[in-house]
Protein backbone atom coordinates (compact mmCIF):
# COMPACT_ATOMS: atom_id res chain seq x y z
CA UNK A 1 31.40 123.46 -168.68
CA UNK A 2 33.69 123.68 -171.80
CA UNK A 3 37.59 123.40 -170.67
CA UNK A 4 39.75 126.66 -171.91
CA UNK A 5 41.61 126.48 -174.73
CA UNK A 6 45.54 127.43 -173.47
CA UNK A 7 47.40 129.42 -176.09
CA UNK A 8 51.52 128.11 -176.44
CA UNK A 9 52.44 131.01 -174.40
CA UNK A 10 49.94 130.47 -171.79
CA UNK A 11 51.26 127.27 -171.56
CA UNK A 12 54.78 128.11 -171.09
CA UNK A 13 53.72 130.80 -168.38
CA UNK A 14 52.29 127.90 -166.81
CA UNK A 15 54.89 125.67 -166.90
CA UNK A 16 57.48 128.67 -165.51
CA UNK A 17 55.04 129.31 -162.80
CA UNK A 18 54.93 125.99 -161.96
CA UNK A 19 58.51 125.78 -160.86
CA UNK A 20 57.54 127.66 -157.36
CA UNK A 21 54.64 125.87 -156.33
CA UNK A 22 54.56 123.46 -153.15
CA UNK A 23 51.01 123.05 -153.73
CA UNK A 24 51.28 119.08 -155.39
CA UNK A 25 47.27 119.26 -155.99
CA UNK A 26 47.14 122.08 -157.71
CA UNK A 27 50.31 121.49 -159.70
CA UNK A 28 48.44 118.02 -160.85
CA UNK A 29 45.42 120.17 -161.14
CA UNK A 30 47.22 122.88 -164.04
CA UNK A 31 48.72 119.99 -165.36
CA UNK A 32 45.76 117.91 -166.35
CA UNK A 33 43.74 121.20 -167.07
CA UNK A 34 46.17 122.47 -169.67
CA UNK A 35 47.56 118.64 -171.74
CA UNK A 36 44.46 119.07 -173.89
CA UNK A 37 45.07 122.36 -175.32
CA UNK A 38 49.30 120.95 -175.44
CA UNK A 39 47.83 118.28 -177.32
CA UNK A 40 45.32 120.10 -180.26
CA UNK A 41 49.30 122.29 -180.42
CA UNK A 42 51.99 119.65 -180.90
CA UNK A 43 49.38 117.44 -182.81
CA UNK A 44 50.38 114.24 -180.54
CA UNK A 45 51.72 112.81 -177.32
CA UNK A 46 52.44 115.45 -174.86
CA UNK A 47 55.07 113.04 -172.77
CA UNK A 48 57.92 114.51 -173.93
CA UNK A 49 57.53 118.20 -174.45
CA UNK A 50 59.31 120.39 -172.64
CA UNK A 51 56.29 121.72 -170.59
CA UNK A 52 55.37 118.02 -169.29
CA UNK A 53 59.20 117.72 -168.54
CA UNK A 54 59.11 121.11 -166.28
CA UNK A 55 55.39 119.77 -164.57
CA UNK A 56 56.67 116.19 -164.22
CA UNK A 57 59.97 117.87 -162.69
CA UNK A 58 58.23 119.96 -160.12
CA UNK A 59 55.51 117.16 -159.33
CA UNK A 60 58.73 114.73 -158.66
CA UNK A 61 60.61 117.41 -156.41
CA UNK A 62 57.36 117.46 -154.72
CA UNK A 63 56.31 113.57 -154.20
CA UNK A 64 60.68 113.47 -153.37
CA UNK A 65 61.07 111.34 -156.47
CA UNK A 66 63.96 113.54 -157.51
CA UNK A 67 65.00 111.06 -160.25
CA UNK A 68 61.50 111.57 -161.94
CA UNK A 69 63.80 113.95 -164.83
CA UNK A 70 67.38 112.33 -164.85
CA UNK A 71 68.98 114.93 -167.01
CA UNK A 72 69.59 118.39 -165.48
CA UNK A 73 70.83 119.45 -169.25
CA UNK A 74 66.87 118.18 -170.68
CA UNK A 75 65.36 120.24 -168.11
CA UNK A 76 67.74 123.50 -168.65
CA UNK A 77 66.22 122.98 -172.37
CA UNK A 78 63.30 122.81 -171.26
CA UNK A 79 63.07 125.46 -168.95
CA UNK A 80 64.67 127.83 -171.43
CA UNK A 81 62.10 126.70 -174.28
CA UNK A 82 59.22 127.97 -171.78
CA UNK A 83 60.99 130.94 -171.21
CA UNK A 84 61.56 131.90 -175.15
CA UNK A 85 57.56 130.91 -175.42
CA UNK A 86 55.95 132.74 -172.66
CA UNK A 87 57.63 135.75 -174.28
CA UNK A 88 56.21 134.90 -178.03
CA UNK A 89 53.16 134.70 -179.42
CA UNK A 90 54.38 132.80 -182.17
CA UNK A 91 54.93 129.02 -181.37
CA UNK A 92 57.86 127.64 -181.09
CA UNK A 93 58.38 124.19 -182.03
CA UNK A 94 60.07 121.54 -179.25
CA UNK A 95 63.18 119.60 -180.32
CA UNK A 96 64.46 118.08 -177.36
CA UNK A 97 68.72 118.18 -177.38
CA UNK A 98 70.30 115.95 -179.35
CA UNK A 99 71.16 112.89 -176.93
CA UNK A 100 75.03 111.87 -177.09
């Protein structure tokens, strides 16, 4: 069975949705079924994109390991980059906030 191919704003949807679920399978589940089609869009490593930071988040709220995202502003970015996406079809690129 071939996997689906996720458009940007699928993704984003996906990461937004994520933020209610209390399901930790099928969070891990999404997750792993949607990095490919993350990966053939950013051209690279998915560890740092915005909708790995908003999985990762939800997946540490739900194991308890609340420190798995240390920076409330990074996932506020984050969260609002999904947003902005699941509303466009065009992509829009991640650039994580500058770090001080």
């Amino acid at each position: 069975m071939e996997d689906k191919k996720y458009s940007m704003k699928e993704i984003a949807q996906m990461a937004l949705d994520v933020q209610a679920a209390s399901n930790l399978s099928g969070c891990v589940h999404s997750f792993s079924r949607l990095l490919p089609s993350l990966r053939e869009h950013i051209g690279g490593s998915p560890n740092e994109h915005a909708a790995s930071i908003l999985f990762a988040t939800q997946i540490g709220y739900l194991t308890k390991a609340y420190s798995i995202c240390d920076s409330s502003e990074l996932y506020n970015y984050a969260y609002r980059w999904a947003y902005n996406q699941a509303k466009n079809e065009d992509i829009i690129p991640w650039e994580p906030p500058n770090e001080a």
